[in-house]
N, C-alpha and C. Protein backbone atom coordinates (compact mmCIF):
# COMPACT_ATOMS: atom_id res chain seq x y z
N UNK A 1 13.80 -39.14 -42.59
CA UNK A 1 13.67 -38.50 -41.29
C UNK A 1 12.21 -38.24 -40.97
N UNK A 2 12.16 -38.14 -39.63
CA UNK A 2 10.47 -37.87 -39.39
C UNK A 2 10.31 -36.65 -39.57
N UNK A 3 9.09 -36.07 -39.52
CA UNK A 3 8.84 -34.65 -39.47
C UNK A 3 8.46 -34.25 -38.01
N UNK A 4 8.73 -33.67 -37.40
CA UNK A 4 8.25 -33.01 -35.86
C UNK A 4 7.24 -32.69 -35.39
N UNK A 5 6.25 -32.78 -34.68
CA UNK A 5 5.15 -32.72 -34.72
C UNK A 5 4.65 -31.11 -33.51
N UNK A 6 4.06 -30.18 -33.98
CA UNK A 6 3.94 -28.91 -33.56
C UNK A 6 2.52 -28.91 -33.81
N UNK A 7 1.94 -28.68 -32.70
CA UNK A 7 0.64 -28.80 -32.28
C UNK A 7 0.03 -27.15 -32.49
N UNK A 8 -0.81 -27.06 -32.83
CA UNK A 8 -2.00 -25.97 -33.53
C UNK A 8 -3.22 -25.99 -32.53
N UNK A 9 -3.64 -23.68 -32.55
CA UNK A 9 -4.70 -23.94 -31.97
C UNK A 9 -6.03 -24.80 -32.36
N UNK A 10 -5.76 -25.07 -33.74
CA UNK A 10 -6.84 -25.95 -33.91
C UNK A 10 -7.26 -27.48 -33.97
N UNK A 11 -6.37 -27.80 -33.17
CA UNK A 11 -6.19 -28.95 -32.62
C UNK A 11 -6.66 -29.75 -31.29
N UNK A 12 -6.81 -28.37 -30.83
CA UNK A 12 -7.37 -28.73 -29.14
C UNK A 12 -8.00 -28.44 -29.19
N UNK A 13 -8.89 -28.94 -28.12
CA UNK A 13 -9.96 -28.89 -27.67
C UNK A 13 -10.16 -28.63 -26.10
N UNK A 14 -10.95 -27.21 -25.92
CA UNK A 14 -10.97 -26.92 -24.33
C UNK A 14 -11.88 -27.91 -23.51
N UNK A 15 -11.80 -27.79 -22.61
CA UNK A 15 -12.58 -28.19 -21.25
C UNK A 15 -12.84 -27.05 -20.43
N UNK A 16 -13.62 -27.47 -19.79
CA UNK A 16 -14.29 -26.54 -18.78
C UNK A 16 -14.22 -27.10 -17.12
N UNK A 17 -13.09 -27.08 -16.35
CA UNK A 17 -13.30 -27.14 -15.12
C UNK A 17 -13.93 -26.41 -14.35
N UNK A 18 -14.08 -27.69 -12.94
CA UNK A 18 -14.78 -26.84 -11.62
C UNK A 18 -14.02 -26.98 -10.22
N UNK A 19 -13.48 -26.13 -9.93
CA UNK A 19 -12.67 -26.60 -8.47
C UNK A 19 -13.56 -25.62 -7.25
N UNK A 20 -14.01 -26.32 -6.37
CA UNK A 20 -14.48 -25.84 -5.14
C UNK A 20 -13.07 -25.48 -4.11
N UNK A 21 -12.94 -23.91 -4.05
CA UNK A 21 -12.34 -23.93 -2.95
C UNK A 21 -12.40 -23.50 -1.57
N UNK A 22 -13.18 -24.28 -1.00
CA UNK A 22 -13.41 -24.34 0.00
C UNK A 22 -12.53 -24.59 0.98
N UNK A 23 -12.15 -24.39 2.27
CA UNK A 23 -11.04 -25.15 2.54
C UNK A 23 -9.44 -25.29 1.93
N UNK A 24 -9.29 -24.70 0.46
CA UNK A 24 -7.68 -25.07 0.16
C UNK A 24 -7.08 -23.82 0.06
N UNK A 25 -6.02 -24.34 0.70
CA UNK A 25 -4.67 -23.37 0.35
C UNK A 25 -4.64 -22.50 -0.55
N UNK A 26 -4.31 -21.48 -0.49
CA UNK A 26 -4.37 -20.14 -1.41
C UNK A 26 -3.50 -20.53 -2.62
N UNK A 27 -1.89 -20.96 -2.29
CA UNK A 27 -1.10 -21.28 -2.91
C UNK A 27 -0.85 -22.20 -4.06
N UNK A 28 -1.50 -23.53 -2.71
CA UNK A 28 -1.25 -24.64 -3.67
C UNK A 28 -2.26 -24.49 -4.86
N UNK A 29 -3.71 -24.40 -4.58
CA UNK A 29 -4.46 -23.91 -5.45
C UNK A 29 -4.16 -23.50 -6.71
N UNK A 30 -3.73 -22.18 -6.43
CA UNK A 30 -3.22 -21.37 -7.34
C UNK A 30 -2.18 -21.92 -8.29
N UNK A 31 -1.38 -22.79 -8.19
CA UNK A 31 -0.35 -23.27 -8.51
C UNK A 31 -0.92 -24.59 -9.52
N UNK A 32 -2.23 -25.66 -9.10
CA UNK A 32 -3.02 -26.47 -9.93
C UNK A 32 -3.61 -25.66 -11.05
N UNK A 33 -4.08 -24.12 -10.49
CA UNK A 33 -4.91 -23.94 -11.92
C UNK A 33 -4.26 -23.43 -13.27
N UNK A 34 -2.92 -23.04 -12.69
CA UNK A 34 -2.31 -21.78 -13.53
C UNK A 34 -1.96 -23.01 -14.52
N UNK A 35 -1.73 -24.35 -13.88
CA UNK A 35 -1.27 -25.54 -15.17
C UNK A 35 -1.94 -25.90 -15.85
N UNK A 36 -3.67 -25.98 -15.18
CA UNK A 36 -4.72 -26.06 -16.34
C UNK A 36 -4.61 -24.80 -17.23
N UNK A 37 -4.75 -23.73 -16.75
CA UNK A 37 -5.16 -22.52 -17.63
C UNK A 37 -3.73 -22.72 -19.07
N UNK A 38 -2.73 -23.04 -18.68
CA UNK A 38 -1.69 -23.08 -19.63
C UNK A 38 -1.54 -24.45 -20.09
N UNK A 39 -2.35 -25.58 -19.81
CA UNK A 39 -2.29 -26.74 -20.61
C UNK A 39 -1.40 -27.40 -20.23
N UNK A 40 -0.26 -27.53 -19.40
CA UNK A 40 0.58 -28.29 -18.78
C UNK A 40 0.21 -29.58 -18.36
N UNK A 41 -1.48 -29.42 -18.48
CA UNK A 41 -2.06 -31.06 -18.00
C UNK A 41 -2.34 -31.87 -19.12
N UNK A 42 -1.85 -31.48 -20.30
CA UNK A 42 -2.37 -32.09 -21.73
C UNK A 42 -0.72 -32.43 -22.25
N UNK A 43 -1.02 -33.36 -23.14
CA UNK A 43 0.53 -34.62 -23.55
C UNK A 43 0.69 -33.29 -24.84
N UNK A 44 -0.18 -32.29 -25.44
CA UNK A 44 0.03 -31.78 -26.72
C UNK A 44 0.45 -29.86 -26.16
N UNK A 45 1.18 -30.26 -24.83
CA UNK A 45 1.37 -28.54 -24.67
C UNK A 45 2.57 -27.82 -25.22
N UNK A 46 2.44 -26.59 -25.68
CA UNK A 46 3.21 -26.45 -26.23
C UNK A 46 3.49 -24.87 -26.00
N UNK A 47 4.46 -24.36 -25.33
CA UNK A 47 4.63 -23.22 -24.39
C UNK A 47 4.05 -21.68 -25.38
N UNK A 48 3.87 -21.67 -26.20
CA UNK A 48 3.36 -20.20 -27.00
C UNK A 48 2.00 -20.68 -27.56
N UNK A 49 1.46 -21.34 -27.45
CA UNK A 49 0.18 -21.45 -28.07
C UNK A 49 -0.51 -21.49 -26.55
N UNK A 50 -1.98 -20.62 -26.57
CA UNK A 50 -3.44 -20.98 -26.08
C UNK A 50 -4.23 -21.97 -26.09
N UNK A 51 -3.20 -23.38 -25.53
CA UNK A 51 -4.42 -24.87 -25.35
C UNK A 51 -4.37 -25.21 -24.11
N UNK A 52 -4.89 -24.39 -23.09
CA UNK A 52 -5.36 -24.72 -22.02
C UNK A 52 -6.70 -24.80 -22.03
N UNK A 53 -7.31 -24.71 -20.80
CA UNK A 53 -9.10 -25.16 -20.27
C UNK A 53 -9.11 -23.29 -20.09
N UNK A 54 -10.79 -23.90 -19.80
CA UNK A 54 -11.41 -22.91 -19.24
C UNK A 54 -11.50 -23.37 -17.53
N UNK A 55 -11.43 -22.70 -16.54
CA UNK A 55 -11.33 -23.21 -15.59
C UNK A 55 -12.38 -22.01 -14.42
N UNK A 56 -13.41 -22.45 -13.57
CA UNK A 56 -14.34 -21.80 -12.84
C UNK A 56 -14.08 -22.28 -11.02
N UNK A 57 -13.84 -21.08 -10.54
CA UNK A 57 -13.42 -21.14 -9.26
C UNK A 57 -14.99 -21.11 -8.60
N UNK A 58 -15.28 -21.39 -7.55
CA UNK A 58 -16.05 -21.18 -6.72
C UNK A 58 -15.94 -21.38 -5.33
N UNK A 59 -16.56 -20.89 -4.00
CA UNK A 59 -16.24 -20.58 -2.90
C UNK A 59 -15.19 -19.62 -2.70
N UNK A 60 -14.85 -19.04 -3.08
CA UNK A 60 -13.51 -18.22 -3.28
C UNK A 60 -13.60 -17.74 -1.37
N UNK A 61 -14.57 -17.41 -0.96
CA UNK A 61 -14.49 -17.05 0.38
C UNK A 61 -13.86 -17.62 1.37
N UNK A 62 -14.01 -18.96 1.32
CA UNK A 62 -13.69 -19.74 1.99
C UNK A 62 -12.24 -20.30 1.79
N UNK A 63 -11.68 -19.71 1.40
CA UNK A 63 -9.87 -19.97 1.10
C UNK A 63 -9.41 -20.07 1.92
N UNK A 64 -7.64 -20.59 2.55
CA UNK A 64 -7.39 -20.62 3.33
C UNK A 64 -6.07 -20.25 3.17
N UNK A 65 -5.18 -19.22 3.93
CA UNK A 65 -3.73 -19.21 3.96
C UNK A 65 -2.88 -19.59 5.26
N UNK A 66 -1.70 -19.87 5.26
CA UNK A 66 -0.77 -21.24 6.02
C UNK A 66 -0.08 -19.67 6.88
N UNK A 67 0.17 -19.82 8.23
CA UNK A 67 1.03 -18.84 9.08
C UNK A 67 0.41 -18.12 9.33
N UNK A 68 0.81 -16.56 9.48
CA UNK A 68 0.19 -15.33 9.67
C UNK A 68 -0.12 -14.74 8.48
N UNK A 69 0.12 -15.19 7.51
CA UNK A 69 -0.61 -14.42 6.43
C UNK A 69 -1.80 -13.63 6.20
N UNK A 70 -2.78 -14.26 7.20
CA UNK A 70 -3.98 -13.56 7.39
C UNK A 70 -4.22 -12.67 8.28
N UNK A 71 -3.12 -12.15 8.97
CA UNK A 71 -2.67 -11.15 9.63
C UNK A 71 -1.91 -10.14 8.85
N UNK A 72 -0.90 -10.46 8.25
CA UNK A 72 0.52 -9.47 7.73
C UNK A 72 0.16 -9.76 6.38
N UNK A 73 -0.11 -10.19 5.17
CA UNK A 73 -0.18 -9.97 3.98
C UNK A 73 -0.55 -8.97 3.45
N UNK A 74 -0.45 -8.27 2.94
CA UNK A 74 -0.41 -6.63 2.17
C UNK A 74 -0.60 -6.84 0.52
N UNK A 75 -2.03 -6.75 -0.06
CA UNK A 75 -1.99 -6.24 -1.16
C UNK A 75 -2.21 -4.86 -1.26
N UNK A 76 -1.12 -4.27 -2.36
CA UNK A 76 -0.68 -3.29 -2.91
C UNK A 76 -1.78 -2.52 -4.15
N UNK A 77 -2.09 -1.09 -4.18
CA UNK A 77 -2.70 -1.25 -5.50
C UNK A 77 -2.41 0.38 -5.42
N UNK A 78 -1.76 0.88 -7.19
CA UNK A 78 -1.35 1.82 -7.17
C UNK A 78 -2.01 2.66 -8.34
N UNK A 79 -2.51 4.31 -7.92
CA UNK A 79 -3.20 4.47 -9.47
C UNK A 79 -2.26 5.02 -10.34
N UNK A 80 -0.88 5.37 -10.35
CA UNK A 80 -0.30 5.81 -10.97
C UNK A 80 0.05 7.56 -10.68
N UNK A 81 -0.68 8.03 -9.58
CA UNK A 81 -0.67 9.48 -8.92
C UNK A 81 0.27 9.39 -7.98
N UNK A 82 0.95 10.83 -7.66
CA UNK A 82 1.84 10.42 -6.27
C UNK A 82 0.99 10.78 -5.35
N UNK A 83 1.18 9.98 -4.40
CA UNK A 83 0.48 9.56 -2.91
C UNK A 83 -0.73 8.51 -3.19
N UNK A 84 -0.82 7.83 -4.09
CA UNK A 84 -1.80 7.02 -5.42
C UNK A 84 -1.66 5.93 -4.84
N UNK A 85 -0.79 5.64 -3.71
CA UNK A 85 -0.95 4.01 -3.16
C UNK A 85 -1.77 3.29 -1.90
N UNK A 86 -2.39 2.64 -2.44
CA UNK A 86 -3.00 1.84 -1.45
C UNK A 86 -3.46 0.70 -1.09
N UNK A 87 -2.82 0.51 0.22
CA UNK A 87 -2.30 -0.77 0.69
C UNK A 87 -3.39 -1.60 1.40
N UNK A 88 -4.44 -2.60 1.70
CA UNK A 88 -5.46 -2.97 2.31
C UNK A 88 -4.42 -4.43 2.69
N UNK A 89 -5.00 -5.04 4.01
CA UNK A 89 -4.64 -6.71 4.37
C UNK A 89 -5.54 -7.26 3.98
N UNK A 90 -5.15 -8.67 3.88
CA UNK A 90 -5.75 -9.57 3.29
C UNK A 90 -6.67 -9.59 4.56
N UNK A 91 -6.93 -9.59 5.40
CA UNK A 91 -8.48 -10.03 6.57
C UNK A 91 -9.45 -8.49 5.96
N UNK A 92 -8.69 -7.95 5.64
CA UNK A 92 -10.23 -7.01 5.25
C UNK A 92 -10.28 -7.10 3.91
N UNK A 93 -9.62 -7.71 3.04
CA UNK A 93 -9.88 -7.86 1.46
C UNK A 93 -10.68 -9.09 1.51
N UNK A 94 -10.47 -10.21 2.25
CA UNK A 94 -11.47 -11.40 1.76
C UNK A 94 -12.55 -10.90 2.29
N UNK A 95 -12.64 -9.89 2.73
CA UNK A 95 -14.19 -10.04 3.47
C UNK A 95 -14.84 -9.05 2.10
N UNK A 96 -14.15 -8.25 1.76
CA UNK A 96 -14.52 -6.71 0.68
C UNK A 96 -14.70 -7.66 -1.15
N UNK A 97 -13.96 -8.61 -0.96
CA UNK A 97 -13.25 -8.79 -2.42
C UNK A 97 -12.64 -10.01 -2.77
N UNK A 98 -13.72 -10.95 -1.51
CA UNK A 98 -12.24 -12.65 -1.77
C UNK A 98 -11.85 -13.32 -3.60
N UNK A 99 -12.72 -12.88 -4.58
CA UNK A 99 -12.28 -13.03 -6.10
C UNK A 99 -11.16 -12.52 -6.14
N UNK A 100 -10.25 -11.63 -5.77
CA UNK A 100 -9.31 -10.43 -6.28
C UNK A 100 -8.25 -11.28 -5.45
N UNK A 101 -8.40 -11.78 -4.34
CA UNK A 101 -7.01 -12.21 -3.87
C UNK A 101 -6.76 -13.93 -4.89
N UNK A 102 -7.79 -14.72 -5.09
CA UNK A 102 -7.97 -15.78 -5.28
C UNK A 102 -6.93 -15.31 -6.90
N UNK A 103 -7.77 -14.10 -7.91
CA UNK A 103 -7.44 -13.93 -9.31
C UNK A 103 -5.48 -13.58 -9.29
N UNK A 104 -5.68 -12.78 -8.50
CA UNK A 104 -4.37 -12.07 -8.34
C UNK A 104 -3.07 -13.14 -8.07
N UNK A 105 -3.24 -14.24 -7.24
CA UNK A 105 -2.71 -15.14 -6.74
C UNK A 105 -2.23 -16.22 -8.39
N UNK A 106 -3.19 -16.37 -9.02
CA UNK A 106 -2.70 -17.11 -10.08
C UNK A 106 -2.39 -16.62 -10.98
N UNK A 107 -3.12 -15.14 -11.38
CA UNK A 107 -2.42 -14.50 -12.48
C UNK A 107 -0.61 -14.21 -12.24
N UNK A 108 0.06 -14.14 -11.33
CA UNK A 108 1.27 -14.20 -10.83
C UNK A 108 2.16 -15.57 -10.93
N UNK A 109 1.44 -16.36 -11.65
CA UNK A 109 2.05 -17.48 -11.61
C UNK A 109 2.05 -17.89 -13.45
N UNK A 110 0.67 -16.93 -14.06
CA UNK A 110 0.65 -17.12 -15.99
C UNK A 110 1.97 -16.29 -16.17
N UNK A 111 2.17 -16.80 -17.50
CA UNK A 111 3.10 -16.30 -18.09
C UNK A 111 3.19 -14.56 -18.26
N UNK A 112 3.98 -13.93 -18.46
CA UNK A 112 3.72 -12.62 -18.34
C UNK A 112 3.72 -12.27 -20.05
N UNK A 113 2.81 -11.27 -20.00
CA UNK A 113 2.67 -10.74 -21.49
C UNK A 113 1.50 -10.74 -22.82
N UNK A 114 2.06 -10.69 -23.97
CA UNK A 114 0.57 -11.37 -24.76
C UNK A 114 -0.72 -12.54 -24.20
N UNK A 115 0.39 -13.73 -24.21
CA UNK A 115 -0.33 -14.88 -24.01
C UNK A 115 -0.83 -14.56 -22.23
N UNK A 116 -0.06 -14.63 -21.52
CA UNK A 116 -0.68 -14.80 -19.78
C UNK A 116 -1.82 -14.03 -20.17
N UNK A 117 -2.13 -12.73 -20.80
CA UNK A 117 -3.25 -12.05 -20.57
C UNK A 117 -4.52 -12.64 -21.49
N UNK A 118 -4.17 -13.29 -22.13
CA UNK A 118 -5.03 -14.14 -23.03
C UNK A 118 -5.55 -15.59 -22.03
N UNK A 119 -4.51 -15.94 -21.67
CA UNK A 119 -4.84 -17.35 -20.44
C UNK A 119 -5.43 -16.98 -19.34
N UNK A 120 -5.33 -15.55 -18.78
CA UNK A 120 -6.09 -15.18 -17.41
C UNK A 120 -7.84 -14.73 -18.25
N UNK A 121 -7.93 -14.40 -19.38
CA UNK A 121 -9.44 -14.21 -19.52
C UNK A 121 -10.58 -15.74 -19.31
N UNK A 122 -9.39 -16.89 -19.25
CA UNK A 122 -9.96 -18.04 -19.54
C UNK A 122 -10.48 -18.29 -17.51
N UNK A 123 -10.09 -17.57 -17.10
CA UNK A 123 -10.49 -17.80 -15.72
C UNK A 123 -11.60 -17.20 -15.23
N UNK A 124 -12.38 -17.78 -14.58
CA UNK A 124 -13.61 -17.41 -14.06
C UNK A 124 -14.07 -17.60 -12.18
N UNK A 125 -13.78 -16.89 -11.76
CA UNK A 125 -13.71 -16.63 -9.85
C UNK A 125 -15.34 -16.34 -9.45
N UNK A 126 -15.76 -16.80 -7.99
CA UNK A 126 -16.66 -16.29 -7.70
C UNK A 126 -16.86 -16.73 -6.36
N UNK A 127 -17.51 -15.93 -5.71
CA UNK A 127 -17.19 -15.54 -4.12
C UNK A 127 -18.54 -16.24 -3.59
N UNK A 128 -19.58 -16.73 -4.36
CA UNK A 128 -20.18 -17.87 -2.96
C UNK A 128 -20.56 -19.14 -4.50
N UNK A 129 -21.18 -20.00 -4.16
CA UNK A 129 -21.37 -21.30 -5.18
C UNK A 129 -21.79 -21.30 -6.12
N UNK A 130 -23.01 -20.32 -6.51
CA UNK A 130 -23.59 -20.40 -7.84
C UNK A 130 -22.58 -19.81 -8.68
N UNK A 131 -22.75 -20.36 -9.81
CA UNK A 131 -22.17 -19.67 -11.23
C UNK A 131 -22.74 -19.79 -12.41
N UNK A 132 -22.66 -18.82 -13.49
CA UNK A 132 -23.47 -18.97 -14.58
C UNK A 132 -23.06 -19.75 -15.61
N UNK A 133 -22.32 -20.95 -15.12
CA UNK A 133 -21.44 -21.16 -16.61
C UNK A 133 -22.13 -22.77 -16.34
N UNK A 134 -23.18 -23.46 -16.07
CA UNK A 134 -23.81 -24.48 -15.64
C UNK A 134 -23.80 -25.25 -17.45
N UNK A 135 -24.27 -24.23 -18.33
CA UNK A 135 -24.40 -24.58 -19.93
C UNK A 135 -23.31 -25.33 -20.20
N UNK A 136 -21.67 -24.53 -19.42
CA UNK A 136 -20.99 -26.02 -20.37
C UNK A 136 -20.62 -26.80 -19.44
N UNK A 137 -21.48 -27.47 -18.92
CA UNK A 137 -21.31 -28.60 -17.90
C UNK A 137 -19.91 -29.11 -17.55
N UNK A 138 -19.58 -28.18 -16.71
CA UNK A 138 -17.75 -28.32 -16.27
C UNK A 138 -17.55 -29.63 -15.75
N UNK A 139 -16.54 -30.32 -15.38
CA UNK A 139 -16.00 -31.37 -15.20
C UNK A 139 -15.38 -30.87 -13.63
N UNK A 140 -16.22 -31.66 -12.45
CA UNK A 140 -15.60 -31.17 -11.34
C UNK A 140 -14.64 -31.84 -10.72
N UNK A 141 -13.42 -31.26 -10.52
CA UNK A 141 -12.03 -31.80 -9.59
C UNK A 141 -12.05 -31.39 -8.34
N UNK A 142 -11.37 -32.13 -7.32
CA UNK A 142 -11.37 -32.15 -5.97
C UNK A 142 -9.78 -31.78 -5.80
């Protein structure tokens, strides 16, 4: 019989993406990276192990959402006090904070728990083009 083959963190090897989002969809976006960050784009993934990329957002300002969303969308943020809630729209959060809608958007899509919180440190957001991560010469996708 064969033996099964179960892939190890020390087996992979990260990458470092670059996605400009300029122009794209909040959603769909969100929905490409959360598969890099969890390795879904690699033949050796394997749902409880950490072999995804490192992955670096940029333009985050320039996002775009489909309908009225940019009217009626409501992020929520609560401190745990009563009367502790508070509610801002998304047209005055991208202008205050466009990283936080961009982060928030995909962390909702990692896995929940140990690992998601281990796969969301691998993400890196930033609200106009420069970034400091130039050293590991990311690999840019369109």
């Amino acid at each position: 019989m064969k033996e099964t083959f179960v892939n190890s963190q020390n087996l992979t090897t990260k990458k470092w993406y670059l996605i400009d989002a300029n122009d794209q969809i909040l959603g769909r976006l969100a929905s490409k990276v959360s598969k890099l960050l969890m390795g879904k784009n690699k033949n050796t993934y394997t749902p409880f192990l950490e072999n995804g990329d490192y992955v670096i957002i940029i333009n985050a300002q320039n996002i775009k959402v489909t309908g009225k969303k940019d009217k009626q969308k409501l992020y929520r943020n609560y401190s745990g006090f009563p009367g502790g809630m508070r509610v801002e729209k998304y047209s005055s959060l991208i202008n205050r904070r466009p990283e936080k809608i961009v982060e928030q958007s995909i962390k909702g899509m990692l896995p929940k728990g140990p690992l998601g919180r281990k796969l969301y440190k691998n993400l890196k957001v930033y609200k106009g083009a420069e970034h400091p991560h130039i050293a590991q010469s990311p690999e840019l996708i369109n």
